[in-house]
C-alpha atoms as a PDB file:
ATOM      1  CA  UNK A   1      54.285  21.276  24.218  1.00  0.00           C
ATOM      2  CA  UNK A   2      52.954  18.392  26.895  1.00  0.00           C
ATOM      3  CA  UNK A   3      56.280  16.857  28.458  1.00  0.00           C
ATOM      4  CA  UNK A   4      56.985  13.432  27.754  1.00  0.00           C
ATOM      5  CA  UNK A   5      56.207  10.685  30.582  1.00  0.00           C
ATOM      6  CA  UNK A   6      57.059   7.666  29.195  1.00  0.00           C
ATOM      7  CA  UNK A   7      54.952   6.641  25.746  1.00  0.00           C
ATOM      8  CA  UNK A   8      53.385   8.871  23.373  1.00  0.00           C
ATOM      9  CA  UNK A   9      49.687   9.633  23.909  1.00  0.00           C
ATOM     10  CA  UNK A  10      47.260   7.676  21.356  1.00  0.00           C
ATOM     11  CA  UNK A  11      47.446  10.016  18.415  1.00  0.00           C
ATOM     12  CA  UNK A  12      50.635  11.784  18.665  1.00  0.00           C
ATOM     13  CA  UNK A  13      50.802  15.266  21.022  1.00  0.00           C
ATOM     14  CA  UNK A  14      47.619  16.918  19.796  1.00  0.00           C
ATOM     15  CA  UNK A  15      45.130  14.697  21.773  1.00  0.00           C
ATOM     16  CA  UNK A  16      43.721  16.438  24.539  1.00  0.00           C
ATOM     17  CA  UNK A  17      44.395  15.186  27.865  1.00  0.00           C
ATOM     18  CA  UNK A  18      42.076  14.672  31.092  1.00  0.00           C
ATOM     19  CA  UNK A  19      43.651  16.887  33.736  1.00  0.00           C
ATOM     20  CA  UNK A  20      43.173  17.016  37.124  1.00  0.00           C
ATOM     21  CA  UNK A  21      42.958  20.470  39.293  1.00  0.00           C
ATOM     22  CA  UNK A  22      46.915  20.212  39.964  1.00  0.00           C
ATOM     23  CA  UNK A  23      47.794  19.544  36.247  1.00  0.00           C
ATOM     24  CA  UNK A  24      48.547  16.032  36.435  1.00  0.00           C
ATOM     25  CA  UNK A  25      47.258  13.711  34.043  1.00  0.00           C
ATOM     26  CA  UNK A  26      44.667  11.153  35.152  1.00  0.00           C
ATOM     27  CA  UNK A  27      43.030   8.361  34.068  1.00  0.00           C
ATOM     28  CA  UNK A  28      39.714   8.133  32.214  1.00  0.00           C
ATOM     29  CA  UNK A  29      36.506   6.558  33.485  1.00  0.00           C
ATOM     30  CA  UNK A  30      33.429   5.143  31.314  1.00  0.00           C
ATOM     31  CA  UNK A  31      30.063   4.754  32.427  1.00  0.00           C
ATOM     32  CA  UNK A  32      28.167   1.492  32.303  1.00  0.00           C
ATOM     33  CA  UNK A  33      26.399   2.444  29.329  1.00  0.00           C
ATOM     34  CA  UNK A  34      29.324   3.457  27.280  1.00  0.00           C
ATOM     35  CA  UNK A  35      30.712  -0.079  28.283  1.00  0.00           C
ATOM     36  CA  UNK A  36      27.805  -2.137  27.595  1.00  0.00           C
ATOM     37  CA  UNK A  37      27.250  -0.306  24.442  1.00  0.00           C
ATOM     38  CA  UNK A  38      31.117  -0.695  23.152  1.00  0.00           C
ATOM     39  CA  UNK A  39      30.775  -4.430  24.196  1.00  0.00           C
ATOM     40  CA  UNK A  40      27.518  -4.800  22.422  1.00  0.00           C
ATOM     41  CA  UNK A  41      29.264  -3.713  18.828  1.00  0.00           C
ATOM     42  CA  UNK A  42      31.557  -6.419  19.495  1.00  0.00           C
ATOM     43  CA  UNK A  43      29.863  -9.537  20.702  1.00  0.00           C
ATOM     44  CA  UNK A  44      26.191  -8.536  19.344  1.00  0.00           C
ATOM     45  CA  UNK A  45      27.167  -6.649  15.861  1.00  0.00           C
ATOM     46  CA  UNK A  46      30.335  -8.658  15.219  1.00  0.00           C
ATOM     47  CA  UNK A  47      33.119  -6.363  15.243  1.00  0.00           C
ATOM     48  CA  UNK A  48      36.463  -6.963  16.345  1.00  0.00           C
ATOM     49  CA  UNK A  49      37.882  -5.791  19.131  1.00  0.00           C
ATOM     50  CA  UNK A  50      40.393  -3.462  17.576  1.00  0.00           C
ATOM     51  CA  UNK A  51      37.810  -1.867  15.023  1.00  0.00           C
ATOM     52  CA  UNK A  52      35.235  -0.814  18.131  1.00  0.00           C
ATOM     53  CA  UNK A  53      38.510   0.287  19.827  1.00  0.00           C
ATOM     54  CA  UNK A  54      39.990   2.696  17.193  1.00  0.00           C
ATOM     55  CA  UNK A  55      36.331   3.933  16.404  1.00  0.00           C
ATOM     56  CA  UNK A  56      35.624   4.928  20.008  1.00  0.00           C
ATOM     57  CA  UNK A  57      39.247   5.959  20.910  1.00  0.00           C
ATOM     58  CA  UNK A  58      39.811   2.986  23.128  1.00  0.00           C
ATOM     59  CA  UNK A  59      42.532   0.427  24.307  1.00  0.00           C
ATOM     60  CA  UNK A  60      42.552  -2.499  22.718  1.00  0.00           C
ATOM     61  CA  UNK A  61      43.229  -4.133  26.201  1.00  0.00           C
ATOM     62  CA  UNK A  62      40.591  -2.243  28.319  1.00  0.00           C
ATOM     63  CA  UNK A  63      38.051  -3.043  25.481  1.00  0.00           C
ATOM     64  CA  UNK A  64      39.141  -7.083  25.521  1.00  0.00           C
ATOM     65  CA  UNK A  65      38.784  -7.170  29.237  1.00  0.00           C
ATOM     66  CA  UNK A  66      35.192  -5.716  29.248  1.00  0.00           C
ATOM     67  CA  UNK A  67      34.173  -8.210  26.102  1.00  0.00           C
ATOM     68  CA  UNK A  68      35.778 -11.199  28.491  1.00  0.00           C
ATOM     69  CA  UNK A  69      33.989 -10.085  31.589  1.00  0.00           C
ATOM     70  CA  UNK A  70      30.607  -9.500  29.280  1.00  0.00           C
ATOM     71  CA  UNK A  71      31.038 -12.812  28.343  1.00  0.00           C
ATOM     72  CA  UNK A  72      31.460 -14.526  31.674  1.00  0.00           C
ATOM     73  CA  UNK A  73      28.041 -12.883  32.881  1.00  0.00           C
ATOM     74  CA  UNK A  74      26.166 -13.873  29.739  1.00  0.00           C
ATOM     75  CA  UNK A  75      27.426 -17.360  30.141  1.00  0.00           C
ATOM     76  CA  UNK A  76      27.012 -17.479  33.658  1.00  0.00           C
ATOM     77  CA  UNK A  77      30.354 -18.294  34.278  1.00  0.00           C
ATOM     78  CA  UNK A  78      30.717 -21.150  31.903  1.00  0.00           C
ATOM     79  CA  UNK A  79      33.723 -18.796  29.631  1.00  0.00           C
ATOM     80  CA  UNK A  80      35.539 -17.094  32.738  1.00  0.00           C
ATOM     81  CA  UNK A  81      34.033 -15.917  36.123  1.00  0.00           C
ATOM     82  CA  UNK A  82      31.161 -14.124  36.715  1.00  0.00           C
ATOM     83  CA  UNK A  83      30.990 -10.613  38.482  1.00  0.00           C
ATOM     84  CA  UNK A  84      29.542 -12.154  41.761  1.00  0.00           C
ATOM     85  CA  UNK A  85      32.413 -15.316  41.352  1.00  0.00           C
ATOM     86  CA  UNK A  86      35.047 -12.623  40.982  1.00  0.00           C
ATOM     87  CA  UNK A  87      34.004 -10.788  44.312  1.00  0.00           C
ATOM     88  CA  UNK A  88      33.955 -13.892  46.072  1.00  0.00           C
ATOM     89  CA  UNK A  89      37.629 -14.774  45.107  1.00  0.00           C
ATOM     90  CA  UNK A  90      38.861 -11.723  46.312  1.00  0.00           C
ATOM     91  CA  UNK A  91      37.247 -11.707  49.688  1.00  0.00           C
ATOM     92  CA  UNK A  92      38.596 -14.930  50.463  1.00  0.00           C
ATOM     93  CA  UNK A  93      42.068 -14.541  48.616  1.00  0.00           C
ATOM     94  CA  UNK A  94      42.187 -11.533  50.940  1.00  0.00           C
ATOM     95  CA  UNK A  95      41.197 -13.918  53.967  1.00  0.00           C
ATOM     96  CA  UNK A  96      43.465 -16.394  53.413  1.00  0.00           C
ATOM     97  CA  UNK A  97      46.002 -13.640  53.309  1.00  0.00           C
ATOM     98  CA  UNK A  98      45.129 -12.353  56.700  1.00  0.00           C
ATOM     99  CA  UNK A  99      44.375 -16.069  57.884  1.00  0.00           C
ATOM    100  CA  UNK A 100      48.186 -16.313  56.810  1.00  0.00           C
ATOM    101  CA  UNK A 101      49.578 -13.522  58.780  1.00  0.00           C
ATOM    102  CA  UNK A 102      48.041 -14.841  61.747  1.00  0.00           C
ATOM    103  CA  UNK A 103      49.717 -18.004  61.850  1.00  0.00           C
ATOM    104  CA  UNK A 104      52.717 -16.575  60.750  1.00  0.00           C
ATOM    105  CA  UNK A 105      52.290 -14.710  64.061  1.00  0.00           C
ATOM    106  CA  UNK A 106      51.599 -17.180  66.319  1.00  0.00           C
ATOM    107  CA  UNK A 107      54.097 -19.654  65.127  1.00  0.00           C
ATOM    108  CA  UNK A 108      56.783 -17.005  65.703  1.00  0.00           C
ATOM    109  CA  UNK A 109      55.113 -16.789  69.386  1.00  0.00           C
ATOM    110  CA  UNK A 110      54.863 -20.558  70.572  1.00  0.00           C
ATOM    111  CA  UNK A 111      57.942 -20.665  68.943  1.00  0.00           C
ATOM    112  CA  UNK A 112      59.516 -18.024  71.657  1.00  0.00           C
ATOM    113  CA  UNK A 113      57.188 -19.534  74.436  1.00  0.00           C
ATOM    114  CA  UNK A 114      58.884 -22.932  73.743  1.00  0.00           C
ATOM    115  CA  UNK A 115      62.260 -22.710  73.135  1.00  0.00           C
ATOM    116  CA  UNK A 116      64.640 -21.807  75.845  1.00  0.00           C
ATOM    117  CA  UNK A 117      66.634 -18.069  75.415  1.00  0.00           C
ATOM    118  CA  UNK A 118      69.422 -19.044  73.260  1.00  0.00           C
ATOM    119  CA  UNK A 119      71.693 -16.076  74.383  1.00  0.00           C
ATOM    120  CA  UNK A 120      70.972 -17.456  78.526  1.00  0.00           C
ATOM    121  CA  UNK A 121      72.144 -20.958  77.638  1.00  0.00           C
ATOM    122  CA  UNK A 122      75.109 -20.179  75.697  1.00  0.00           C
ATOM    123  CA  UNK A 123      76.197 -17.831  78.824  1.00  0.00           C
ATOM    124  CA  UNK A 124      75.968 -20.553  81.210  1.00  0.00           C
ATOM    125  CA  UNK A 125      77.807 -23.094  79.288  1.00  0.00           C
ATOM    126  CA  UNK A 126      80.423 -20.341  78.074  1.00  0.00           C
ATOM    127  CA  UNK A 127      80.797 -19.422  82.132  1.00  0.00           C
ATOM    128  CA  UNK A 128      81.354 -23.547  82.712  1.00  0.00           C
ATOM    129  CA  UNK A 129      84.238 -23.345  80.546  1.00  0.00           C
ATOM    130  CA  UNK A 130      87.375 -22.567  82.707  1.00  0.00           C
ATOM    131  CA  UNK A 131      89.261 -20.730  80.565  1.00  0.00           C
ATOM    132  CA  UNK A 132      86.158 -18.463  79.772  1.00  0.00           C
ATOM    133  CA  UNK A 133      86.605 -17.335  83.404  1.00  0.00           C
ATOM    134  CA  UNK A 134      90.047 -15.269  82.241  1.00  0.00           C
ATOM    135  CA  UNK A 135      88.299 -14.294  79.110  1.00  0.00           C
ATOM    136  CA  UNK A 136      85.273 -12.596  81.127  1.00  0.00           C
ATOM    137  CA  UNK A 137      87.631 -11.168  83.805  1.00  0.00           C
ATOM    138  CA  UNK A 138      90.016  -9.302  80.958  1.00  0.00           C
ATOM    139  CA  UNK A 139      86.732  -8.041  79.215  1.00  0.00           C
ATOM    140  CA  UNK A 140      85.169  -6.848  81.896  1.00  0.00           C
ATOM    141  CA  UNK A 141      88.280  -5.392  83.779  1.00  0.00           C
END
């Protein structure tokens, strides 16, 4: 009997599972082909989504994403963004993420570089102060 992990498998416990050398279960991968052909039934042939899906064991989600994406390069990014747009946006979100960082860094920096040590000023006015003088002398005594 395969343990439970969370949600059933698609068809109850008799599906066979993809299992890696150490026994755990891992995920499936698809070729180009098998995509292009599964998205073919659906925006050439007219199927819906969850038809192709059930008939080729799929997700309904992993098949809707590849039909969207499909759809976005046949358009040339007029329905969603193309394969070349969607490389693009993540190099630069990750870029503005560093770019980020960075100034998060040196604001943090010319902030120390500016501002006078906070612990070094309150010393000296807390020695000014003459009753701090009996305070330091039965602390440090």
């Amino acid at each position: 009997m395969i343990r439970f992990r969370g949600h059933l498998p698609r068809g109850g416990y008799d599906v066979p599972h993809v299992q890696s050398e150490a026994g755990t279960l891992r995920r499936r991968q698809f070729t180009d082909e098998f995509k292009a052909g599964a998205v073919r039934l659906v925006l050439d042939e007219g199927k819906t989504v969850g038809a192709v899906a059930r008939e080729l064991d799929l997700t309904q989600s992993a098949l809707a994403d590849w039909v969207r994406k499909a759809q976005a390069e046949r358009t040339q990014g007029r329905s969603g963004l193309t394969g070349v747009e969607r490389e693009e946006l993540t190099r630069l979100r990750k870029e503005n993420r560093e770019l980020r960082m960075e100034r998060e860094v040196l604001k943090n920096e010319s902030r120390a570089l500016t501002q006078p040590d906070l612990w070094a000023r309150n010393s000296v006015a807390y020695a000014r102060r003459p009753e701090a003088v009996a305070v330091r002398f039965l602390v440090t005594s």
